[in-house]
PDB file of N, CA and C in Angstrom:
ATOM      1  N   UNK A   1       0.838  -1.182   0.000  1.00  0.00           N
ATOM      2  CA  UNK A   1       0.000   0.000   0.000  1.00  0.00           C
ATOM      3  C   UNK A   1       0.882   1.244   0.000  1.00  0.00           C
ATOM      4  N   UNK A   2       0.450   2.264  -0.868  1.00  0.00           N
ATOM      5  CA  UNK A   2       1.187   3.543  -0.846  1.00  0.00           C
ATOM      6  C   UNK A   2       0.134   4.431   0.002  1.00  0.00           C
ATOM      7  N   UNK A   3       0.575   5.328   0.429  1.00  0.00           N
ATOM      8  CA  UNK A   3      -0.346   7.032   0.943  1.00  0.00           C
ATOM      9  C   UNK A   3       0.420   7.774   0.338  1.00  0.00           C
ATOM     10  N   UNK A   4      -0.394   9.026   0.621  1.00  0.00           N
ATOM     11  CA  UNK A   4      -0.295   9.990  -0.281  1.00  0.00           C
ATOM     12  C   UNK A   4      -0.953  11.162   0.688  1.00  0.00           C
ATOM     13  N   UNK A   5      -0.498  12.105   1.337  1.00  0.00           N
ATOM     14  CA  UNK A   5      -0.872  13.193   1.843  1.00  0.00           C
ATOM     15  C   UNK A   5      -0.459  14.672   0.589  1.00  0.00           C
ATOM     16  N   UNK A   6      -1.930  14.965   0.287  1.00  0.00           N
ATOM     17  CA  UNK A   6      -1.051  15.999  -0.970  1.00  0.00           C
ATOM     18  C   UNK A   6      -1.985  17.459  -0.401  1.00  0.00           C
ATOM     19  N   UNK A   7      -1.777  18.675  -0.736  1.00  0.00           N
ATOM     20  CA  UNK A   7      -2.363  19.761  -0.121  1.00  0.00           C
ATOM     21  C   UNK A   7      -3.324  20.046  -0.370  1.00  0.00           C
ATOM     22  N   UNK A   8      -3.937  19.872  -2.195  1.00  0.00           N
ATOM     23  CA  UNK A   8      -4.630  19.981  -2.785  1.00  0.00           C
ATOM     24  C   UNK A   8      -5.292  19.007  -3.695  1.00  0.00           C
ATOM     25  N   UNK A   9      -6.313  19.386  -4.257  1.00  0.00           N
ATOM     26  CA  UNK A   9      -7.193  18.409  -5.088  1.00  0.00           C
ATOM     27  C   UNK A   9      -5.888  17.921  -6.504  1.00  0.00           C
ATOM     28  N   UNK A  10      -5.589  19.130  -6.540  1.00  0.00           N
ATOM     29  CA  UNK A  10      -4.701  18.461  -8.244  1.00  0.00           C
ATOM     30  C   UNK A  10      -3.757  17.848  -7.836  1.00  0.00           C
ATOM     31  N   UNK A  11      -2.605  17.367  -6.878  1.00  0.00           N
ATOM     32  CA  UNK A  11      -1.684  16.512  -6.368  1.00  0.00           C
ATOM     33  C   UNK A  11      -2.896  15.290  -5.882  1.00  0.00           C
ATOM     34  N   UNK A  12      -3.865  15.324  -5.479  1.00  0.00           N
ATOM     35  CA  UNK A  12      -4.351  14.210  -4.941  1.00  0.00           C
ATOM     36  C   UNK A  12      -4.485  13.540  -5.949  1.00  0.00           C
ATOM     37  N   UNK A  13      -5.558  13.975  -6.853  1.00  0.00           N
ATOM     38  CA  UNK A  13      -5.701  13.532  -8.383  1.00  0.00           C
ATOM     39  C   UNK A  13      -4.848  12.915  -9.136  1.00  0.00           C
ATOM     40  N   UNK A  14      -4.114  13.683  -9.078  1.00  0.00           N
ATOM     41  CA  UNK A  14      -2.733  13.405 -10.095  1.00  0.00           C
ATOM     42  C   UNK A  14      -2.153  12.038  -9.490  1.00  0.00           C
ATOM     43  N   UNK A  15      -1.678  11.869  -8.278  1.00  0.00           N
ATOM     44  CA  UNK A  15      -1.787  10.970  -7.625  1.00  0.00           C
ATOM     45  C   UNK A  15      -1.788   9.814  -7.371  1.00  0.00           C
ATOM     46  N   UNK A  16      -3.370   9.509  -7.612  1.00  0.00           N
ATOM     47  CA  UNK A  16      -4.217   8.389  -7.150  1.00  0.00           C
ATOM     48  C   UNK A  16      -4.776   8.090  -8.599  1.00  0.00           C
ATOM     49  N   UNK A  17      -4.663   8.927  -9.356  1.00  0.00           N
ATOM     50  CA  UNK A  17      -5.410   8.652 -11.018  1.00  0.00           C
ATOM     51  C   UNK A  17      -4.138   7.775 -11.551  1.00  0.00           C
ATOM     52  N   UNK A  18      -2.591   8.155 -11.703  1.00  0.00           N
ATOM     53  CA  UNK A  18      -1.544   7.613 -12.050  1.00  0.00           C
ATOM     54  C   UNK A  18      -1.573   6.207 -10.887  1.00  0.00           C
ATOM     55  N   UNK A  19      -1.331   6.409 -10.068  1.00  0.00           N
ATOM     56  CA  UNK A  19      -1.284   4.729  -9.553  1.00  0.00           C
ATOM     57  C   UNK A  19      -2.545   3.665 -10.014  1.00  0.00           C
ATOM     58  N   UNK A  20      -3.444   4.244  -9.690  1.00  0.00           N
ATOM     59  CA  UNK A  20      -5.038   3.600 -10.294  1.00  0.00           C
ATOM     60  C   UNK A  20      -4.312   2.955 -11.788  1.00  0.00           C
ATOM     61  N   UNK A  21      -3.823   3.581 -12.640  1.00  0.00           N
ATOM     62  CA  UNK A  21      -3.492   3.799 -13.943  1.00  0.00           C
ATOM     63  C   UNK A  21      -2.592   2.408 -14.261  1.00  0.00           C
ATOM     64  N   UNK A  22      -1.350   2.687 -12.683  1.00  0.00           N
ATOM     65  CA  UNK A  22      -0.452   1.481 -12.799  1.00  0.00           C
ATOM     66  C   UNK A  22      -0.805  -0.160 -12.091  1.00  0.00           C
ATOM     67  N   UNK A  23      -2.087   0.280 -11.168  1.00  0.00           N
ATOM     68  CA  UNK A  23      -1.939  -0.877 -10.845  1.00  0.00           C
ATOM     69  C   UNK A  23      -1.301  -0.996  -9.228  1.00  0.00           C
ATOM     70  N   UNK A  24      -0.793   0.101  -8.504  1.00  0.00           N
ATOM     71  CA  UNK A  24      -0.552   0.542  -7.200  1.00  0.00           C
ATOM     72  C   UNK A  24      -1.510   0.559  -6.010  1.00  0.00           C
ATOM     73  N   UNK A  25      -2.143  -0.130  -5.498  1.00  0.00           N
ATOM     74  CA  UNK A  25      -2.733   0.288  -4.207  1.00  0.00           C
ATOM     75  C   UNK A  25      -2.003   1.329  -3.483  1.00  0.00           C
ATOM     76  N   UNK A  26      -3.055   2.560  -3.789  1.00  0.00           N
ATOM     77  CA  UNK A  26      -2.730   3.915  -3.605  1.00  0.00           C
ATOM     78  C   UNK A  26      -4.289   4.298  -2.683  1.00  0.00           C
ATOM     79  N   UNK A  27      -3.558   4.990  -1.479  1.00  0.00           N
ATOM     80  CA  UNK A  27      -4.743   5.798  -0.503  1.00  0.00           C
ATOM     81  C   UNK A  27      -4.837   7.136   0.041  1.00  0.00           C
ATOM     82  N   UNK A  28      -5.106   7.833   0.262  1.00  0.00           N
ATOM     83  CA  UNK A  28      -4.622   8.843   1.073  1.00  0.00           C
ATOM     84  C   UNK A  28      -4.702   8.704   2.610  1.00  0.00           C
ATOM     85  N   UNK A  29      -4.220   9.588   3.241  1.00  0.00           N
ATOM     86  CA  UNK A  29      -3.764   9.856   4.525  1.00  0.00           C
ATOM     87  C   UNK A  29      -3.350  11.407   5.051  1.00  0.00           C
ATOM     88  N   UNK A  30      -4.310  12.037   5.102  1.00  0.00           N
ATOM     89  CA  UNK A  30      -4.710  13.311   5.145  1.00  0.00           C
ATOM     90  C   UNK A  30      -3.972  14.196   6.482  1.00  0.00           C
ATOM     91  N   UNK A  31      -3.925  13.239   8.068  1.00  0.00           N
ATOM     92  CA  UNK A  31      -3.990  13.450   9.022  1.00  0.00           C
ATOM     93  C   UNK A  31      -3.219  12.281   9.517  1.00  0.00           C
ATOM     94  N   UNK A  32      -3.207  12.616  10.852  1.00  0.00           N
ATOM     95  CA  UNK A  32      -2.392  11.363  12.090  1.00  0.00           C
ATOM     96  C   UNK A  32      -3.724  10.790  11.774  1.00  0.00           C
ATOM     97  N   UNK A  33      -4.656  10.815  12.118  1.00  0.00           N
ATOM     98  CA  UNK A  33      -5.580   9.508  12.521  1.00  0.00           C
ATOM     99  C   UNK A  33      -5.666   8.741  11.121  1.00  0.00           C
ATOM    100  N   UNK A  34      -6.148   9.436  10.028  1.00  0.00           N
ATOM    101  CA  UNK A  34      -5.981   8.825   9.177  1.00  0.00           C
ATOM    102  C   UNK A  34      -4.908   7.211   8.650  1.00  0.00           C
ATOM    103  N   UNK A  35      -3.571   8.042   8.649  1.00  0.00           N
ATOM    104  CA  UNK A  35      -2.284   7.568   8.844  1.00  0.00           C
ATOM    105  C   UNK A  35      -2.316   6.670   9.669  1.00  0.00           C
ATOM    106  N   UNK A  36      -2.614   6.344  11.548  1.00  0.00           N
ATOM    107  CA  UNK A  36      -2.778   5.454  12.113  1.00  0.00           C
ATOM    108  C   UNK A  36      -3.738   4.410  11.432  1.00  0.00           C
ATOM    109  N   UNK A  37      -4.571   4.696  11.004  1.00  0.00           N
ATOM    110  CA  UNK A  37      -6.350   3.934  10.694  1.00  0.00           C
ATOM    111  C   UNK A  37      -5.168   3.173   9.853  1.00  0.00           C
ATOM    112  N   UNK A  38      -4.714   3.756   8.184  1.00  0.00           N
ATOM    113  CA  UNK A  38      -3.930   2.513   7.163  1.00  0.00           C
ATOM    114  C   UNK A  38      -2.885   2.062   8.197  1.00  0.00           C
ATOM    115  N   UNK A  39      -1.874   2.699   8.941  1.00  0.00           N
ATOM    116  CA  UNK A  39      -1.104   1.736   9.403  1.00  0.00           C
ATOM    117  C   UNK A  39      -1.532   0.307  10.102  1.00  0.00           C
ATOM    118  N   UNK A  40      -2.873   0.217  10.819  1.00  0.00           N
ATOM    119  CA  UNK A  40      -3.515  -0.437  11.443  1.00  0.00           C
ATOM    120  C   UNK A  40      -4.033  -1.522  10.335  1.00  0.00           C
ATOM    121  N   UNK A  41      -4.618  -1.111   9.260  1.00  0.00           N
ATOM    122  CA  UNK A  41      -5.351  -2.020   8.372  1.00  0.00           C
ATOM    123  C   UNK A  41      -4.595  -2.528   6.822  1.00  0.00           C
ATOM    124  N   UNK A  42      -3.438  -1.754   6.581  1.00  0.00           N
ATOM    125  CA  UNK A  42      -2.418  -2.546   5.668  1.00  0.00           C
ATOM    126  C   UNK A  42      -1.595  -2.254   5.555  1.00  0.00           C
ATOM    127  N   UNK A  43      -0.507  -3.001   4.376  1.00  0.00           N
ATOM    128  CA  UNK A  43       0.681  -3.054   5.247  1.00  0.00           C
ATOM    129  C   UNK A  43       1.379  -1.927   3.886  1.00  0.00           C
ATOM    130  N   UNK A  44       1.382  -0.911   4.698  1.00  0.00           N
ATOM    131  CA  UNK A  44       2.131   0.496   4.335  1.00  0.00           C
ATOM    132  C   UNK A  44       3.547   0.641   3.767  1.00  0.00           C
ATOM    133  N   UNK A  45       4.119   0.263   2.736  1.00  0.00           N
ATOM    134  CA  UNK A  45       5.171   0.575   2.156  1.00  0.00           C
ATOM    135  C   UNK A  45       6.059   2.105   2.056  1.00  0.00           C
ATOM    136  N   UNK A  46       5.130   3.020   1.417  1.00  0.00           N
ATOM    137  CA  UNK A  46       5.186   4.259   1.485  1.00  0.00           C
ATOM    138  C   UNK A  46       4.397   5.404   1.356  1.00  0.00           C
ATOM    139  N   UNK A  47       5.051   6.281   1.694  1.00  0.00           N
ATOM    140  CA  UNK A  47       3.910   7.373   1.908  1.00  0.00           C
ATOM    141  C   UNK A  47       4.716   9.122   1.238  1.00  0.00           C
ATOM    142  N   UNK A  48       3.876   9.741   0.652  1.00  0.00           N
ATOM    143  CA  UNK A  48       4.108  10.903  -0.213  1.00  0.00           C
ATOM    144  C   UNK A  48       3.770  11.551   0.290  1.00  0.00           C
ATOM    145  N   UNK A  49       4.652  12.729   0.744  1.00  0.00           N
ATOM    146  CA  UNK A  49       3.983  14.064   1.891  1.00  0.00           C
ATOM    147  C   UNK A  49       4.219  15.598   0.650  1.00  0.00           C
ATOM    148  N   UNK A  50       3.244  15.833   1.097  1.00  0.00           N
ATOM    149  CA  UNK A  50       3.605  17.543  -0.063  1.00  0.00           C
ATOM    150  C   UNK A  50       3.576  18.255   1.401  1.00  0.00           C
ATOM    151  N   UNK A  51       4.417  18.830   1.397  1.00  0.00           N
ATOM    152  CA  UNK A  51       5.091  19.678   2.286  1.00  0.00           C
ATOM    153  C   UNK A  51       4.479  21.567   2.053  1.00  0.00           C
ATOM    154  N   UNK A  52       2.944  21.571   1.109  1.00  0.00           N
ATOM    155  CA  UNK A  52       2.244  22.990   0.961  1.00  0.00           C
ATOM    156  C   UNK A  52       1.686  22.642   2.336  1.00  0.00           C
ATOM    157  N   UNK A  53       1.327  21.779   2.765  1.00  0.00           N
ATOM    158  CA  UNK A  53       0.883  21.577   3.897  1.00  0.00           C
ATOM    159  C   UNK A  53       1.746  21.395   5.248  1.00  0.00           C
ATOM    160  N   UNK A  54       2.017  22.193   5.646  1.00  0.00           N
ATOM    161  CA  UNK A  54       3.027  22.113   6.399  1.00  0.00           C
ATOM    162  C   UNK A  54       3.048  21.354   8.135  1.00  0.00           C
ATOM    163  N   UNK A  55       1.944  21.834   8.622  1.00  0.00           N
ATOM    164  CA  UNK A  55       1.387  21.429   9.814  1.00  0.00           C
ATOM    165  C   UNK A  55       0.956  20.114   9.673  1.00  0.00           C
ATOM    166  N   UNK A  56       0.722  19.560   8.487  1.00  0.00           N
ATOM    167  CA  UNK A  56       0.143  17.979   8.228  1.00  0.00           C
ATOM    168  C   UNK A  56       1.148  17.316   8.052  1.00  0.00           C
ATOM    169  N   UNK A  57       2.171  17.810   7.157  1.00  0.00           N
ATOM    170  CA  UNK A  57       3.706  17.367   6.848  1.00  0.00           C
ATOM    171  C   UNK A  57       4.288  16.906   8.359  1.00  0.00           C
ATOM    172  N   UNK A  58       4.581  18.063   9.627  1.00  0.00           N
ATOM    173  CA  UNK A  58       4.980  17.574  10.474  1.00  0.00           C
ATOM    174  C   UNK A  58       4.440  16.546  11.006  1.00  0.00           C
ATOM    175  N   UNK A  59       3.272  16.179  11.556  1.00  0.00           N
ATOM    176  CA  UNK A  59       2.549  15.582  11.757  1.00  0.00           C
ATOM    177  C   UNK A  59       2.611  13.979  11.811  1.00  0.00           C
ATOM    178  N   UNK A  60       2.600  14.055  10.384  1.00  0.00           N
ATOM    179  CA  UNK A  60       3.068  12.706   9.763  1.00  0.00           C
ATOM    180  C   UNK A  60       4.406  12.210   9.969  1.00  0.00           C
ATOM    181  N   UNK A  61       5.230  12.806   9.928  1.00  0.00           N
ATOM    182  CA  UNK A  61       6.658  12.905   9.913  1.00  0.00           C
ATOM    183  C   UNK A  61       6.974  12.468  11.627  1.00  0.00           C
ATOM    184  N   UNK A  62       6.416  13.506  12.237  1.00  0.00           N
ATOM    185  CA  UNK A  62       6.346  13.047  13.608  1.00  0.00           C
ATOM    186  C   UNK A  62       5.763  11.974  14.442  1.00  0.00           C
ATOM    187  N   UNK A  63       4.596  10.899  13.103  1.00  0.00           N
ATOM    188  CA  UNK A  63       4.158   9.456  14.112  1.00  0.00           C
ATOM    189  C   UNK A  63       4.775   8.613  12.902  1.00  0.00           C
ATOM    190  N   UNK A  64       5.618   8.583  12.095  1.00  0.00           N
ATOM    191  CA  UNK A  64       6.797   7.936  11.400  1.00  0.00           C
ATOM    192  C   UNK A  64       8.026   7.496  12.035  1.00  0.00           C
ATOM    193  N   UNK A  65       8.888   8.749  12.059  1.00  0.00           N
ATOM    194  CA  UNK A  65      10.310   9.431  12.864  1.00  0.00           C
ATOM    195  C   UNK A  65      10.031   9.801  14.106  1.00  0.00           C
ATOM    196  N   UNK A  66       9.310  10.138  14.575  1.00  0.00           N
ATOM    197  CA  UNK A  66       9.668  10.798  16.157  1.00  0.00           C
ATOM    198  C   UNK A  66       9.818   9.702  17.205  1.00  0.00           C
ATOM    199  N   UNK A  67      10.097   9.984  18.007  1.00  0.00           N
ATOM    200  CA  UNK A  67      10.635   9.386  19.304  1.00  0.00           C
ATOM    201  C   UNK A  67       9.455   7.974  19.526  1.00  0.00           C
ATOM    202  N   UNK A  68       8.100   8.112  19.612  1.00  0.00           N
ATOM    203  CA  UNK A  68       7.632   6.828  19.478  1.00  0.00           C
ATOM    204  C   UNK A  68       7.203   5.887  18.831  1.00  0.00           C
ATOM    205  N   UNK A  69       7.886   6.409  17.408  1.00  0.00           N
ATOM    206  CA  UNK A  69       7.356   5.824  15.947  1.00  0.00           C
ATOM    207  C   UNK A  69       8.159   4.390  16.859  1.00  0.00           C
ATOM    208  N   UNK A  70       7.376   3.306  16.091  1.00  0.00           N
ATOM    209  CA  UNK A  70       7.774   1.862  16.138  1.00  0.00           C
ATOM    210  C   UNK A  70       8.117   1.158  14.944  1.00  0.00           C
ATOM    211  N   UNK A  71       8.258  -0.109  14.961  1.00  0.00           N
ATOM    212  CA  UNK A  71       9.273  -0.444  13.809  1.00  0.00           C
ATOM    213  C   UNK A  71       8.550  -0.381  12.667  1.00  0.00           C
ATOM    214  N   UNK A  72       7.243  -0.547  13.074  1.00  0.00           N
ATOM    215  CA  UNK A  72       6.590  -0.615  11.573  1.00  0.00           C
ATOM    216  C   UNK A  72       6.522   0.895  10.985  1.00  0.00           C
ATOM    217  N   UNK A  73       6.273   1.288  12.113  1.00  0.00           N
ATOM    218  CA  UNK A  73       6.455   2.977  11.246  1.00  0.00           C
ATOM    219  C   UNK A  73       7.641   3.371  11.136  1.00  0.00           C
ATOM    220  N   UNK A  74       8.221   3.115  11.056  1.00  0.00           N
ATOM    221  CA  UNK A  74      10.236   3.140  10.790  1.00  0.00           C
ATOM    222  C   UNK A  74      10.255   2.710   9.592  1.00  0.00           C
ATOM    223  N   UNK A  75       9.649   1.421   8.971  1.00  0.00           N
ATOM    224  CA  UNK A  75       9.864   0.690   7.840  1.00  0.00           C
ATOM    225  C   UNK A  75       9.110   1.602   6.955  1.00  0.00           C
ATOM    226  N   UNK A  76       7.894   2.378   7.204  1.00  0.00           N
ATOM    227  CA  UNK A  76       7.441   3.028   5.990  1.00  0.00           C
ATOM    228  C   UNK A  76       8.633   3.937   5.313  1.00  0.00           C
ATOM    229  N   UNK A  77       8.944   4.026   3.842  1.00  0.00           N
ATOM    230  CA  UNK A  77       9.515   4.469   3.289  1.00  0.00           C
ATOM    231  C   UNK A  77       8.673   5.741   3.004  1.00  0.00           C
ATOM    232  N   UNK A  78       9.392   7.377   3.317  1.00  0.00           N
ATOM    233  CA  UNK A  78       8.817   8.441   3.070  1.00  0.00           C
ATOM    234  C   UNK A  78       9.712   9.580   1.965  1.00  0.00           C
ATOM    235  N   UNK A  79       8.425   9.634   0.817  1.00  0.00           N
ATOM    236  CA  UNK A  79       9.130  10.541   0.568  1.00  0.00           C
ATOM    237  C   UNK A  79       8.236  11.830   0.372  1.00  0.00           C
ATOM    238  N   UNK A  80       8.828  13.601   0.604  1.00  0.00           N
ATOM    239  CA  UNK A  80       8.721  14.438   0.627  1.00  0.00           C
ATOM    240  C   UNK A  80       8.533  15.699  -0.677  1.00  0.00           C
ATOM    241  N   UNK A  81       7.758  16.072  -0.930  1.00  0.00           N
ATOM    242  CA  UNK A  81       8.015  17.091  -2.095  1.00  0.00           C
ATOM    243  C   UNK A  81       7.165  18.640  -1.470  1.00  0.00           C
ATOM    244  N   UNK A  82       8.112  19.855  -2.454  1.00  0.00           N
ATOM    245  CA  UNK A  82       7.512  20.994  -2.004  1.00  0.00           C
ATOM    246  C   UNK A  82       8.342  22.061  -2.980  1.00  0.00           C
ATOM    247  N   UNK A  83       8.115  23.258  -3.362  1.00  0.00           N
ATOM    248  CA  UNK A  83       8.090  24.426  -3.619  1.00  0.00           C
ATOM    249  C   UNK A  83       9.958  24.168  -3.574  1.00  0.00           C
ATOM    250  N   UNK A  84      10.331  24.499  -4.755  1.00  0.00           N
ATOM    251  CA  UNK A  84      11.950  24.521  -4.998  1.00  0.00           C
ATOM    252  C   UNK A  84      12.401  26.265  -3.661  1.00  0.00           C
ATOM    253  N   UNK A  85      11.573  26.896  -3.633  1.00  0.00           N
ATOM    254  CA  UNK A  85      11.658  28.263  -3.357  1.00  0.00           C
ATOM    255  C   UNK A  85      11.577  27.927  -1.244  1.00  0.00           C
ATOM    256  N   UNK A  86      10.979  26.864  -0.773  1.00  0.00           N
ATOM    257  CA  UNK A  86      11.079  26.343   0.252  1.00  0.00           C
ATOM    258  C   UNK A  86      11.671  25.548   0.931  1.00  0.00           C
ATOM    259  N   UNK A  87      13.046  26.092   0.838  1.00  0.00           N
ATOM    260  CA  UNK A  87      14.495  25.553   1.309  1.00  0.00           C
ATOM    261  C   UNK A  87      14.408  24.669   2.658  1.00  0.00           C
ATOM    262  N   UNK A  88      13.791  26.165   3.489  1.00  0.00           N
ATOM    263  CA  UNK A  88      13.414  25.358   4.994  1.00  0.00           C
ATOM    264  C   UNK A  88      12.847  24.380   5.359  1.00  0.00           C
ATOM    265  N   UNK A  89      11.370  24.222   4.157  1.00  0.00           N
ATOM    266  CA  UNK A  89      11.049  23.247   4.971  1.00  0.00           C
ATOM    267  C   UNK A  89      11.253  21.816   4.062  1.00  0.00           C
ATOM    268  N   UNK A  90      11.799  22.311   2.796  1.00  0.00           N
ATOM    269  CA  UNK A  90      12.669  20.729   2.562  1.00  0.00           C
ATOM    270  C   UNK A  90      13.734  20.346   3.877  1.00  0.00           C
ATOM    271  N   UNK A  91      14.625  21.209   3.620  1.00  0.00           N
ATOM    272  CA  UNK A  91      15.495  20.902   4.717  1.00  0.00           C
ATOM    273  C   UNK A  91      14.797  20.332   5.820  1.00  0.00           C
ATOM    274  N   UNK A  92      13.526  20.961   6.660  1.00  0.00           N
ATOM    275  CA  UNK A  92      12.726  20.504   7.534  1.00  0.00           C
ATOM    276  C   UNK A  92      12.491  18.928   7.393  1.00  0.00           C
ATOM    277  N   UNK A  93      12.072  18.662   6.441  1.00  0.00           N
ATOM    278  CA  UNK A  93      11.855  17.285   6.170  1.00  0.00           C
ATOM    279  C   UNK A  93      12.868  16.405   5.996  1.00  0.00           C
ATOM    280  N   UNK A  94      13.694  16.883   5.441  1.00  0.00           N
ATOM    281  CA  UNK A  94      15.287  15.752   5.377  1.00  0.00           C
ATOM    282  C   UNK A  94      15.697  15.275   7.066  1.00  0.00           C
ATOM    283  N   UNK A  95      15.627  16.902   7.879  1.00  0.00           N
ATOM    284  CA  UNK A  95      16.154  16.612   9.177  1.00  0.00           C
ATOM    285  C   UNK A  95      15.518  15.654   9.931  1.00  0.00           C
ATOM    286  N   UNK A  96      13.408  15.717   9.544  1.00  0.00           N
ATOM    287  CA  UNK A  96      12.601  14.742  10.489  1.00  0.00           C
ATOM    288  C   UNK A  96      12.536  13.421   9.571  1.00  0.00           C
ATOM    289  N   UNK A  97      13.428  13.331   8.999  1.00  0.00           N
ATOM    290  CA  UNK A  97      13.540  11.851   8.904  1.00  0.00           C
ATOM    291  C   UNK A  97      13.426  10.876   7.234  1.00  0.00           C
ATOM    292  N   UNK A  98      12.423  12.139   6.411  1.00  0.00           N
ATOM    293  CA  UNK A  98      12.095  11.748   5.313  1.00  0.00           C
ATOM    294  C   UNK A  98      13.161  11.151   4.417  1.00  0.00           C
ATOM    295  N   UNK A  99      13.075  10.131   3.582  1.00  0.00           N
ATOM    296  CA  UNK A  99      14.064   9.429   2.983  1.00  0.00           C
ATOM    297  C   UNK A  99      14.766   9.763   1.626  1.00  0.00           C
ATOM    298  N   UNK A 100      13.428  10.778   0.741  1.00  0.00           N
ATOM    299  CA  UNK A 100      13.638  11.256  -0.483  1.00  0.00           C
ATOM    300  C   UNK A 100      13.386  12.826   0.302  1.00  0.00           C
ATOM    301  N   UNK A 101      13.937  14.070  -0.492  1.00  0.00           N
ATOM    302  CA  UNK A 101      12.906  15.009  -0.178  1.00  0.00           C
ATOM    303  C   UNK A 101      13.488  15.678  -1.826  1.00  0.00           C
ATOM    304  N   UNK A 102      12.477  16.520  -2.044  1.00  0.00           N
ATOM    305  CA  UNK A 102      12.623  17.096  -3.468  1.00  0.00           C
ATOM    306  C   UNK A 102      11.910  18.104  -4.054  1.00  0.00           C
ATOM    307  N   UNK A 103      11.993  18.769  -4.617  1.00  0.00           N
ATOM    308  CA  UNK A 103      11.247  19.801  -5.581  1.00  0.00           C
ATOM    309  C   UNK A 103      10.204  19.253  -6.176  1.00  0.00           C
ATOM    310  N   UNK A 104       9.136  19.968  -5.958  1.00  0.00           N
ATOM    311  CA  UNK A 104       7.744  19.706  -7.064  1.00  0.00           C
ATOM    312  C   UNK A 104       8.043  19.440  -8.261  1.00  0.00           C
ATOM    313  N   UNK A 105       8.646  20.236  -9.222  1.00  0.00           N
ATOM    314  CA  UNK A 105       9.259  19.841 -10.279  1.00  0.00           C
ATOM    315  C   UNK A 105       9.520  18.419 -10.653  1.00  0.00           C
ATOM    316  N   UNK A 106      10.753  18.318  -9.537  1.00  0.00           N
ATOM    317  CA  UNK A 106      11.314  16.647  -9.621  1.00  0.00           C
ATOM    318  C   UNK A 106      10.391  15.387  -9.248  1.00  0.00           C
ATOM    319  N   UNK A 107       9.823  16.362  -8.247  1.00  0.00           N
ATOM    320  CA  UNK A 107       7.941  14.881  -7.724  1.00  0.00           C
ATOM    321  C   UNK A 107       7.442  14.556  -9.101  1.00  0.00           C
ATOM    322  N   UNK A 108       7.100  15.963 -10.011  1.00  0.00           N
ATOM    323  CA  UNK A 108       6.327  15.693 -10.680  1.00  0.00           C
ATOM    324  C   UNK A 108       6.973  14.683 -12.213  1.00  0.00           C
ATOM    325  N   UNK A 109       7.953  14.823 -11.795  1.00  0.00           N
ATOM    326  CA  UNK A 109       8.705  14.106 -13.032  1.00  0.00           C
ATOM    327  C   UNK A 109       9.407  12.781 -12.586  1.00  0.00           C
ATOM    328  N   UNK A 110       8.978  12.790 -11.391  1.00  0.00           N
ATOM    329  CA  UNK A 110       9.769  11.167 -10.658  1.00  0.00           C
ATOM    330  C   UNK A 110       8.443  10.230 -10.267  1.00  0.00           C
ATOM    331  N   UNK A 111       7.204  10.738 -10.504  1.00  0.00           N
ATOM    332  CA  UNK A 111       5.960  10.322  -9.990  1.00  0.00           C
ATOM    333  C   UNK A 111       5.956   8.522 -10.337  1.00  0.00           C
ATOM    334  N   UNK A 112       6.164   8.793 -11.500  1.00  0.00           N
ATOM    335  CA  UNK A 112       6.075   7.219 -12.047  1.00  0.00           C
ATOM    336  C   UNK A 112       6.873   5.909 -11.926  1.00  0.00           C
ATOM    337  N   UNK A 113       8.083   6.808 -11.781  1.00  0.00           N
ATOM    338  CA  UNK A 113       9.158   5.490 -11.403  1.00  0.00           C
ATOM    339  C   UNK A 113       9.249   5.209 -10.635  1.00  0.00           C
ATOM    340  N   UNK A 114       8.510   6.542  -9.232  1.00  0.00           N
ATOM    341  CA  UNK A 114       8.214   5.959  -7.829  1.00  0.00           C
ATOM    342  C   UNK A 114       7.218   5.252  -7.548  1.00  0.00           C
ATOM    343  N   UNK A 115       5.839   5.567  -8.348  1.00  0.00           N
ATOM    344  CA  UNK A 115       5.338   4.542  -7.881  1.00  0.00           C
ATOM    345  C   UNK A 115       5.501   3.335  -8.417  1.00  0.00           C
ATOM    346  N   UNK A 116       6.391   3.013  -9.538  1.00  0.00           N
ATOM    347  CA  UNK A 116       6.410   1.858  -9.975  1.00  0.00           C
ATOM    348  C   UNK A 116       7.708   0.952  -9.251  1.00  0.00           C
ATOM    349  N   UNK A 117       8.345   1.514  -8.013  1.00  0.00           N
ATOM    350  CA  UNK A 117       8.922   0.628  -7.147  1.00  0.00           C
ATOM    351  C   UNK A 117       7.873  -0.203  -6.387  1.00  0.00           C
ATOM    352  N   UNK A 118       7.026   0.155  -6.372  1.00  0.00           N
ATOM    353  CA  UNK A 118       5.520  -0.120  -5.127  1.00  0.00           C
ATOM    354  C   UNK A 118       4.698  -1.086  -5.997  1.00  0.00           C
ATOM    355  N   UNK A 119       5.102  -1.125  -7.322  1.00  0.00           N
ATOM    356  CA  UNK A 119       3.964  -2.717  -8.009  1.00  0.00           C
ATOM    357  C   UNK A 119       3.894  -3.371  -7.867  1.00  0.00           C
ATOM    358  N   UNK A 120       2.932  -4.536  -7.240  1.00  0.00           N
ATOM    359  CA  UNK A 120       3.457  -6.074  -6.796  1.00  0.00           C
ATOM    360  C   UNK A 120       3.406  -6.948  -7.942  1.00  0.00           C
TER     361      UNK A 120
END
């Protein structure tokens, strides 16, 4: 299973229409509870944070990486995208833990080969 926390309707879309497309069990995960609910009910490979959302970004990042994430949330593979012009809070995200972090640009042009690590 992939997630996908995106800020807006056109990253969600874009998204969940391209995995749909490949063949990806693709969900979103909007919030912590959310995020807990799939961690609880399948088994979570990775998860896509858009970082326009910033307060949701931490969030996530923080029941992943933070101090009581557990192994299974350790094993989710995260990666990060946001605004080339938002140094900080890429950087922000590299520091809390995220595994990829990158420019919208590069999300939008890496979309496919990422999710096509995730095909079973």
């Amino acid at each position: 299973m992939v997630l996908y926390s995106a800020a807006d309707l056109v990253w969600a879309t874009k998204i969940k229409s391209l995995a749909d497309d490949m063949g990806v069990a693709c969900r979103p995960a909007r919030n912590e509870k959310m995020l807990r609910d799939r961690l609880a009910d399948s088994d979570v490979r990775m998860i896509m944070i858009d970082l326009d959302a910033p307060d949701q970004a931490a969030q996530i990042l923080d029941v992943l990486r933070g101090e009581s994430a557990g192994e299974r949330e350790r094993a989710v593979k995260i990666i990060a995208w946001g605004p080339h012009v938002e140094i900080d809070a890429l950087d922000r995200a590299r520091n809390q833990g995220a595994d990829e972090v990158m420019t919208r640009g590069a999300f939008s042009n890496a979309l496919g080969p990422i999710l096509a690590r995730f095909q079973d």
